[in-house]
Protein backbone atom coordinates (compact mmCIF):
# COMPACT_ATOMS: atom_id res chain seq x y z
CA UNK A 1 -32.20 6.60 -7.58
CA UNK A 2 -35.38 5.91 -5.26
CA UNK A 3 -34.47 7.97 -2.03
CA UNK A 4 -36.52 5.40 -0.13
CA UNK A 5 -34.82 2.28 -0.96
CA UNK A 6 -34.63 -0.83 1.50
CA UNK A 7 -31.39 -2.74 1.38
CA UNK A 8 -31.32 -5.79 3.69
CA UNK A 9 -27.90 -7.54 3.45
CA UNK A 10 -27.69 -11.53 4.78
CA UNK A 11 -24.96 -12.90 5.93
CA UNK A 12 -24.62 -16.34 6.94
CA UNK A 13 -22.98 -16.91 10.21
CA UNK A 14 -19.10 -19.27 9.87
CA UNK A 15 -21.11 -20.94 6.71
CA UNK A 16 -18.82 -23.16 6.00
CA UNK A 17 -18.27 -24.45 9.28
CA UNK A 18 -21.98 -24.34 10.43
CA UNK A 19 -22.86 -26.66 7.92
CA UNK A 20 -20.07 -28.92 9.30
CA UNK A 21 -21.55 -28.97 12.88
CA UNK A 22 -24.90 -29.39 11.15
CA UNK A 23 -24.47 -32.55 9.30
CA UNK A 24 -22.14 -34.11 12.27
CA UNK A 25 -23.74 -33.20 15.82
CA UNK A 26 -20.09 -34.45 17.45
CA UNK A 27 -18.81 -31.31 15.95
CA UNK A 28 -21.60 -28.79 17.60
CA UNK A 29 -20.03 -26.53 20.05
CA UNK A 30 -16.32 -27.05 19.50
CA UNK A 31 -14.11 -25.36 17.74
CA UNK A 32 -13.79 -26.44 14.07
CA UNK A 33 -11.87 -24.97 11.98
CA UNK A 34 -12.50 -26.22 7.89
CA UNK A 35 -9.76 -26.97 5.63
CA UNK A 36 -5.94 -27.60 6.71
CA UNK A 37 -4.19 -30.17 9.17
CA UNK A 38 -2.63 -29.52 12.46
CA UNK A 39 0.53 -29.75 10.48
CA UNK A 40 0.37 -27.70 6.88
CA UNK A 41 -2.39 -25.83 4.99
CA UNK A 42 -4.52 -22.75 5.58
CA UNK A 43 -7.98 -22.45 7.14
CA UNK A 44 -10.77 -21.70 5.15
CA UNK A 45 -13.21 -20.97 7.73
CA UNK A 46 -13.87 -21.22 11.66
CA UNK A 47 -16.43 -21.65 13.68
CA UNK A 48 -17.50 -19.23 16.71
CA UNK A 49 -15.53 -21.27 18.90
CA UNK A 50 -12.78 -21.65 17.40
CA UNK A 51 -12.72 -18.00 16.77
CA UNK A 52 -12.76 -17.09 20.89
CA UNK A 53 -9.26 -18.70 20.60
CA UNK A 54 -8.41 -15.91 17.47
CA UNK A 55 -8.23 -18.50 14.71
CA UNK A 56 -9.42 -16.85 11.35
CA UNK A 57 -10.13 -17.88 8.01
CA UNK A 58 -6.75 -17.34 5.47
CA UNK A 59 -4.54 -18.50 8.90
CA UNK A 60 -1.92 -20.92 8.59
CA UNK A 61 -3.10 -24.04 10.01
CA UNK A 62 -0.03 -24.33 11.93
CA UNK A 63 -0.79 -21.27 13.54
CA UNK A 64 -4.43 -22.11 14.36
CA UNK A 65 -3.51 -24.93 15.96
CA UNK A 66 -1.11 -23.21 18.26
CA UNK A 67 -3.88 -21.17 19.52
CA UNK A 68 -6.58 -23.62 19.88
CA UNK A 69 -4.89 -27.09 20.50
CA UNK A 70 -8.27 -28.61 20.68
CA UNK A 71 -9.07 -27.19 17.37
CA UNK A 72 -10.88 -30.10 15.01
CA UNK A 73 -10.08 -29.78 11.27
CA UNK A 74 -12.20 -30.97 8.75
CA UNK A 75 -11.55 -31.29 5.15
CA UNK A 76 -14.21 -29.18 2.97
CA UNK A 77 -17.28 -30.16 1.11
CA UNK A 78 -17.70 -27.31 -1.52
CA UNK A 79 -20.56 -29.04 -3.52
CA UNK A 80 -22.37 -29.58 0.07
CA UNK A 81 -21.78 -25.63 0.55
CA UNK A 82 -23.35 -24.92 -2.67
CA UNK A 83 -26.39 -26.69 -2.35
CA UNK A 84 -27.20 -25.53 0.99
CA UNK A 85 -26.47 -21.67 -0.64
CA UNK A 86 -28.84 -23.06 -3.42
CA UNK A 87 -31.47 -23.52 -0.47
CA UNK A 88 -30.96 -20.05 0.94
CA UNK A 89 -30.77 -18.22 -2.79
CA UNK A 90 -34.37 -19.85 -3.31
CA UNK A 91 -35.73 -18.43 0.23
CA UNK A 92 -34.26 -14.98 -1.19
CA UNK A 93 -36.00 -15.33 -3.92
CA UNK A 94 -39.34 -15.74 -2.59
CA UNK A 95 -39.12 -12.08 -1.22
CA UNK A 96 -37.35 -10.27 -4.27
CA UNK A 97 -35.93 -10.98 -7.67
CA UNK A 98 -33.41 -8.40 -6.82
CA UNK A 99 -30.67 -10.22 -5.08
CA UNK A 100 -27.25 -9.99 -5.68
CA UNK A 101 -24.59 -12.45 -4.54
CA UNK A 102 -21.45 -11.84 -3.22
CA UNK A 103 -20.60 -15.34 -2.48
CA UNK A 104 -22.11 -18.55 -1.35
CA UNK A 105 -22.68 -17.16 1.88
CA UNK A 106 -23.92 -13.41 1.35
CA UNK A 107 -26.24 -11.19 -0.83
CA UNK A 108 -28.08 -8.02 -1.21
CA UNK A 109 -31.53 -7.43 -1.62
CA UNK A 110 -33.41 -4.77 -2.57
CA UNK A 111 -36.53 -5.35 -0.73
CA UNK A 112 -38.27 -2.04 -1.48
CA UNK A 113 -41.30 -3.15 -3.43
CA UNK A 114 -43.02 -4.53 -0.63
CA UNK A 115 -45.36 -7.58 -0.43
CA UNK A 116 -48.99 -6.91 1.04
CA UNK A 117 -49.00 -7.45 4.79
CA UNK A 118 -44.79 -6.79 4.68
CA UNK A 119 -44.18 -3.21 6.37
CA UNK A 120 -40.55 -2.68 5.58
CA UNK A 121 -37.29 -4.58 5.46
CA UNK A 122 -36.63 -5.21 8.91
CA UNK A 123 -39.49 -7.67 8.88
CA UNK A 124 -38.31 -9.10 5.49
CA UNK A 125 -35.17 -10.03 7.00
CA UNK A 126 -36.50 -11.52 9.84
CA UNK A 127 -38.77 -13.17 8.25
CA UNK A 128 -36.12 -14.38 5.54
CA UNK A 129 -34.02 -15.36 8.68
CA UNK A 130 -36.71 -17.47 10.18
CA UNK A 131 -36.77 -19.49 6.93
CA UNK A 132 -33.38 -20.09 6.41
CA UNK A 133 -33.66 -21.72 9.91
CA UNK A 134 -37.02 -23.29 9.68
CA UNK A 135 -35.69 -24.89 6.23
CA UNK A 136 -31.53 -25.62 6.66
CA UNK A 137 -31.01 -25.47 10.59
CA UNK A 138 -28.62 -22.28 10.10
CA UNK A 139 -28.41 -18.92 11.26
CA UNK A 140 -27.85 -15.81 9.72
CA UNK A 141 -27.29 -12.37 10.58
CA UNK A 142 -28.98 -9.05 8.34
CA UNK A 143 -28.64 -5.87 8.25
CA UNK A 144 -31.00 -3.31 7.28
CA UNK A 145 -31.01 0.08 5.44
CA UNK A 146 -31.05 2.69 3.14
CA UNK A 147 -28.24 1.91 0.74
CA UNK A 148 -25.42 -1.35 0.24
CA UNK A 149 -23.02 0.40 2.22
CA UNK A 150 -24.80 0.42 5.47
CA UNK A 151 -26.68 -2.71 5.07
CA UNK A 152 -23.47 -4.06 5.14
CA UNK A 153 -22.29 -2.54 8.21
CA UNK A 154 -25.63 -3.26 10.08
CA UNK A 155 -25.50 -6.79 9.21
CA UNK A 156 -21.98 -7.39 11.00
CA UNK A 157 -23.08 -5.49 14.38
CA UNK A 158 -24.87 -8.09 16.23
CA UNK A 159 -23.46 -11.11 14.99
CA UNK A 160 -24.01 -14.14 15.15
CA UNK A 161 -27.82 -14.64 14.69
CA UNK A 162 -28.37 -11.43 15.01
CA UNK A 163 -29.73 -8.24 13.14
CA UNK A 164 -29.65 -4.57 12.74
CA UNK A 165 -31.06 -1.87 11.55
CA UNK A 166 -29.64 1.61 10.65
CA UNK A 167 -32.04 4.31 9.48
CA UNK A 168 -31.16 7.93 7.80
CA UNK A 169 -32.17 9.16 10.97
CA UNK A 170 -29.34 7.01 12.98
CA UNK A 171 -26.85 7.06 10.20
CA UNK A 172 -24.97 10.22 10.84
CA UNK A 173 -24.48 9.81 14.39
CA UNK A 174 -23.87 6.05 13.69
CA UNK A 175 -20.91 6.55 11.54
CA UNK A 176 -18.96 9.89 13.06
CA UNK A 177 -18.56 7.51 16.13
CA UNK A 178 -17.29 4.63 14.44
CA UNK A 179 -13.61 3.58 14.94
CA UNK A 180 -12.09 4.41 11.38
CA UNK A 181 -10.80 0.26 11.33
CA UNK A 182 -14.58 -0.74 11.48
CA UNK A 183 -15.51 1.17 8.42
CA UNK A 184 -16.07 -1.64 5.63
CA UNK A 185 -13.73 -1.55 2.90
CA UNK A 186 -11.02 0.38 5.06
CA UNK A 187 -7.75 -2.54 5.84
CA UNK A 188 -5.95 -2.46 8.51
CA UNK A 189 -3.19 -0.74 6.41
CA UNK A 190 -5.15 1.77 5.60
CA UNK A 191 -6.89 2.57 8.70
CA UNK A 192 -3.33 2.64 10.10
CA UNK A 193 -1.89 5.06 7.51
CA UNK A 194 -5.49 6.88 8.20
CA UNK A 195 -4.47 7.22 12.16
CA UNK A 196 -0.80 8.32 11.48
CA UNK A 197 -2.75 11.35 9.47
CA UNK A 198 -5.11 11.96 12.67
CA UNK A 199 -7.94 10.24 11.11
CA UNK A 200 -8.93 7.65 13.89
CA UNK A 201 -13.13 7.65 13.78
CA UNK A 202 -15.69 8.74 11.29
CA UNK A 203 -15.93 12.41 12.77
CA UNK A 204 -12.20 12.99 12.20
CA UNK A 205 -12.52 11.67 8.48
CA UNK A 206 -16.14 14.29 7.75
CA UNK A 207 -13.26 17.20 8.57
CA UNK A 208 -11.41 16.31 5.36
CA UNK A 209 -12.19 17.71 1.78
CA UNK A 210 -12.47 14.94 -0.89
CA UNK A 211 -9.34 16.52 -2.85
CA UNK A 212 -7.50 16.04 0.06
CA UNK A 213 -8.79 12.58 0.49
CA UNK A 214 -8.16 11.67 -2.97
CA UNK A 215 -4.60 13.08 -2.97
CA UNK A 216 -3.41 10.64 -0.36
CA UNK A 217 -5.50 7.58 -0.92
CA UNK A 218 -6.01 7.88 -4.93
CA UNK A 219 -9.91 7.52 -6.23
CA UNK A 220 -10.99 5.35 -3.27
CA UNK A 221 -10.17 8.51 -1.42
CA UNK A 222 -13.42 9.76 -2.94
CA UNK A 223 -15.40 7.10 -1.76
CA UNK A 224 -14.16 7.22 1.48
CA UNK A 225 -15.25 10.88 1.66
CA UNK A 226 -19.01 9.88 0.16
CA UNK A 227 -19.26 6.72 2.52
CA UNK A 228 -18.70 8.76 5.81
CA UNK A 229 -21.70 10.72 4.48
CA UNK A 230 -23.59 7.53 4.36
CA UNK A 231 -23.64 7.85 -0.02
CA UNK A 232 -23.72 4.92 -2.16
CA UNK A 233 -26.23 4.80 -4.75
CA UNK A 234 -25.11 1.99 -5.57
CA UNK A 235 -27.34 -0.42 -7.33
CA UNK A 236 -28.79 -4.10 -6.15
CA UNK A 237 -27.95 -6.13 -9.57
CA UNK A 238 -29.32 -9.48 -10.12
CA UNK A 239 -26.82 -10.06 -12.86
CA UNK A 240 -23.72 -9.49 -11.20
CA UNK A 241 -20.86 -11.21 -13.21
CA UNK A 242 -18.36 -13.22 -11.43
CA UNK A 243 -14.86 -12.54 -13.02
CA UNK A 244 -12.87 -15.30 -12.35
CA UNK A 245 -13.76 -19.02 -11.32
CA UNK A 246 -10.82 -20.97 -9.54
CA UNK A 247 -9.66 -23.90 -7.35
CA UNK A 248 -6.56 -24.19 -5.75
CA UNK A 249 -5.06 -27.20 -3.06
CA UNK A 250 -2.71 -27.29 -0.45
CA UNK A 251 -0.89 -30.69 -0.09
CA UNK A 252 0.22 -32.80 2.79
CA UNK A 253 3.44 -33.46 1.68
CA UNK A 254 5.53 -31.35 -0.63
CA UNK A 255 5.49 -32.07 -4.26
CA UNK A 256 8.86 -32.46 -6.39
CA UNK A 257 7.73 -34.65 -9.04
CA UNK A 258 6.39 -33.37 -12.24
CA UNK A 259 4.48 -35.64 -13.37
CA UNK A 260 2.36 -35.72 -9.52
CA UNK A 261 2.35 -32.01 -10.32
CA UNK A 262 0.84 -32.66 -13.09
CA UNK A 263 -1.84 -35.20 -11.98
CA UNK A 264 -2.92 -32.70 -9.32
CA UNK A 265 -3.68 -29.75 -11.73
CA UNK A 266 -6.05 -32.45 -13.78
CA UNK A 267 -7.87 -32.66 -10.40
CA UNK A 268 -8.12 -29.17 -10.23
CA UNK A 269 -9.20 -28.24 -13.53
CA UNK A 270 -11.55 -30.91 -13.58
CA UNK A 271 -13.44 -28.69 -10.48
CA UNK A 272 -13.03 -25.50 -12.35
CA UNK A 273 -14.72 -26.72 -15.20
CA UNK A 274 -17.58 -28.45 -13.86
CA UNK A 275 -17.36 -24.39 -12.22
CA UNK A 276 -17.99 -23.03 -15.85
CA UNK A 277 -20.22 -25.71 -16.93
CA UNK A 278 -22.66 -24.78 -14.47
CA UNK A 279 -22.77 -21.08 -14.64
CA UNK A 280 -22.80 -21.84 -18.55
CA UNK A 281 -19.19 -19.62 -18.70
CA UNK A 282 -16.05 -19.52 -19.99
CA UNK A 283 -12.55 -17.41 -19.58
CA UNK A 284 -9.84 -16.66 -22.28
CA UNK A 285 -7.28 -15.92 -19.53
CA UNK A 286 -6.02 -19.04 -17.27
CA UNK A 287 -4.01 -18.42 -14.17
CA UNK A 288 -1.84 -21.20 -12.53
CA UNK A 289 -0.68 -19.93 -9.24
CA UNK A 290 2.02 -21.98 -7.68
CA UNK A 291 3.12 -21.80 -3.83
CA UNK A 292 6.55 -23.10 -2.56
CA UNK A 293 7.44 -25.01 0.57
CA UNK A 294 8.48 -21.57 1.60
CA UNK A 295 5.42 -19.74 1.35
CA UNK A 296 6.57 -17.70 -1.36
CA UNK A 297 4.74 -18.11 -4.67
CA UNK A 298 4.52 -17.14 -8.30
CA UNK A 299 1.49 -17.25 -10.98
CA UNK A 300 1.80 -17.40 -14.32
CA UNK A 301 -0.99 -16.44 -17.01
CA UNK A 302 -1.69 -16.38 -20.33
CA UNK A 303 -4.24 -15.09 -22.13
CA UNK A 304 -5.72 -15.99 -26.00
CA UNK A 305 -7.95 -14.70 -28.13
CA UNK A 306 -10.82 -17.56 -27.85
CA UNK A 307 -12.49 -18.67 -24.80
CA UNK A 308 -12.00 -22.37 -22.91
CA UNK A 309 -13.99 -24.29 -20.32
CA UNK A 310 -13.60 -28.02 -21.10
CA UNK A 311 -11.36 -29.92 -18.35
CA UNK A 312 -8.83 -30.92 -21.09
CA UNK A 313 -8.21 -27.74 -22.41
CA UNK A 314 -7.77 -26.39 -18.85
CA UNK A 315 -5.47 -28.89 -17.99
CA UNK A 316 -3.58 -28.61 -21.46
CA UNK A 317 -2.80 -25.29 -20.67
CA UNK A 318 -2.44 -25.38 -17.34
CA UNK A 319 0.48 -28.23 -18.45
CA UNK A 320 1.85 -25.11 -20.57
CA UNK A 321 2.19 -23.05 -18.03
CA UNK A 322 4.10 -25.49 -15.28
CA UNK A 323 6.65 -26.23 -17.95
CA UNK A 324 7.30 -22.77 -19.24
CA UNK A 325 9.31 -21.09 -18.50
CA UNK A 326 10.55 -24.26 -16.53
CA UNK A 327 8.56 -26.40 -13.97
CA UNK A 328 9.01 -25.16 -10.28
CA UNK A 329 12.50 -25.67 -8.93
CA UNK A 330 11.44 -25.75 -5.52
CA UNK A 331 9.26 -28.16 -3.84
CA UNK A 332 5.80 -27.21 -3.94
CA UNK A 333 3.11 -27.02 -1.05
CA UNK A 334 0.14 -25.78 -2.97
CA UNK A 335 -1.30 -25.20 -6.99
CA UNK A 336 -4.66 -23.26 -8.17
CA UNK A 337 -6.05 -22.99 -11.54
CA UNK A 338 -8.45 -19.61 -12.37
CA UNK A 339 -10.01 -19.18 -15.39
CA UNK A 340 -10.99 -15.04 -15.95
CA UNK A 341 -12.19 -12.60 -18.50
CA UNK A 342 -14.97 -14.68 -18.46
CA UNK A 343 -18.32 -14.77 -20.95
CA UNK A 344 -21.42 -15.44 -19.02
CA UNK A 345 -23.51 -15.50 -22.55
CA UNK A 346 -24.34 -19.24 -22.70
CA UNK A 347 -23.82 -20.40 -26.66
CA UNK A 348 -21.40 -19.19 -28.15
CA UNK A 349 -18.24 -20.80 -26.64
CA UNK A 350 -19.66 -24.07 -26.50
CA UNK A 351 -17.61 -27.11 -28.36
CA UNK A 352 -14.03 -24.85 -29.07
CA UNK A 353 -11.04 -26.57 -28.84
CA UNK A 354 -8.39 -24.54 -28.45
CA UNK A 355 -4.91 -24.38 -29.73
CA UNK A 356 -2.59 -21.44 -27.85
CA UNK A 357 1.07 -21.25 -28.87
CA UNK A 358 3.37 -20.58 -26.39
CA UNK A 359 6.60 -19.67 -27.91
């Protein structure tokens, strides 16, 4: 592993919702929140205003509202999102073939072979955050560094539109300071159990051994001691593989009706597949996840030995698995579809129809 690697992590700033005030100028500067009603459904993302008011993406819609009465809600354009992340993958691209993807709205690169003129990767990311700009109208925030770990961290410290930069010189001091809550990867349930054990900032986390570490948080415990040391060798890879594709919808009025059940997982399967289609994938294991009026919910999954993509099949099964081992005997506010244990190998798959017993 190079010992001089530059990392530069992007990360878009409320994508989702930025590209909703973008393409409707009545929307820029208020708070939007995307996905949802004032009445039912969860947000998917929210802009900067509408996060002043503490609405977050994964919040019940009912609750957003409550905090931000003028919140706006706007119903999401996923194929808009893609092609604008499209735009933005090609601008990466232009810098590095090593980029990795975390979603539509973030990536690594490994910027350490360096173009002529280019001095490091502070001015790759700002020049790859000019161009995003220059070519979409959105801003993104980067951080800069050594390894994944820390570009990560440096990308979320001056957001939005912002940037950072942490050196091995600065990393040390940077992360015995930190608050243990702000360390990526550490939840708030951890960082509390982490506080109850006198482990409340980085410096109080060095003082531990990694046995210890490992006997009360498991193997992470051992990352956790390696990260505080600012370690991860972990590699940029291009060829990342996604491991599940899904969709899922909330509805506006309870369902009861089979049948309506029914018609809505077609519409659902329909998006996952076009999902699979594109990346040239498919899954042997489908998921149908199934939330109830309630907000408690089940999923059910089955797994077989050859792989499916085609809309029909998804829906076939995903007909299987609402009926059996009976269809949902409470109303039902919300369904998904996710197709996993996918191959990414285009070919092979291609034209198999299946036929899975359930017995």
């Amino acid at each position: 592993m190079s010992e001089n690697r530059s990392i530069v992590h992007i990360d878009m700033d409320a994508f989702f919702a930025s590209v909703e005030q973008l393409d409707n100028p009545a929307l820029r500067g208020k708070p939007v929140a995307v996905g949802g009603s004032k009445l039912r459904g969860v947000v998917a993302a929210a802009s900067y205003e509408a996060r002043k008011y503490g609405v977050r993406s994964a919040m019940p819609s009912v609750t957003a509202a409550r905090l931000c009465p003028e919140l706006i809600f706007v119903k999401g354009r996923f194929e808009r999102y893609r092609e604008v992340s499209h735009q933005i993958r090609e601008i990466f691209h232009r810098y590095t073939e090593l980029v990795e993807p975390l979603s539509l709205d973030e990536a690594y690169l490994d910027v350490t072979a360096q173009f002529p003129g280019i001095t490091g990767g502070k001015e790759v990311a700002t020049l790859i955050r000019g161009e995003i700009f220059a070519e979409t109208g959105l801003t993104a925030s980067a951080g800069v560094s050594f390894n994944k770990f820390l570009a990560k961290m440096a990308s979320d410290l001056n957001k939005p539109n912002g940037m950072a930069v942490i050196g091995r010189e600065d990393a040390d001091a940077f992360l015995h300071q930190l608050p243990i809550g702000k360390f990526y990867g550490i939840g708030k349930a951890t960082a509390g159990k982490m506080e109850r054990l006198g482990i409340k900032t980085g410096s109080d986390l060095l003082k531990w051994t990694e046995l210890d570490l490992a006997r009360h948080f498991g193997k992470t415990g051992r990352w956790y001691y390696r990260i505080v040391r600012g370690q991860d060798d972990r590699e940029v890879r291009p060829d990342r593989i996604r491991k599940s594709v899904g969709a899922e919808r909330t509805f506006s009025e309870d369902l009861n009706d089979p049948e309506t059940m029914l018609a809505e997982i077609a519409n659902i399967a329909q998006k996952v597949s076009r999902h699979l289609v594109s990346m040239e994938a498919a899954g042997r294991t489908i998921t149908l996840k199934i939330k109830y009026f309630d907000f408690t919910q089940t999923t059910r999954s089955y797994t077989g030995s050859l792989y499916l993509k085609e809309s029909a099949d998804l829906l076939h099964h995903g007909q299987l698995l609402l009926e059996k081992p009976h269809y949902p005997e409470k109303p039902v506010r919300l369904l998904g579809l996710t197709v996993s244990n996918l191959n990414i190998e285009p070919g092979p798959f291609g034209g198999v129809q299946l036929e899975l017993p359930f017995d």
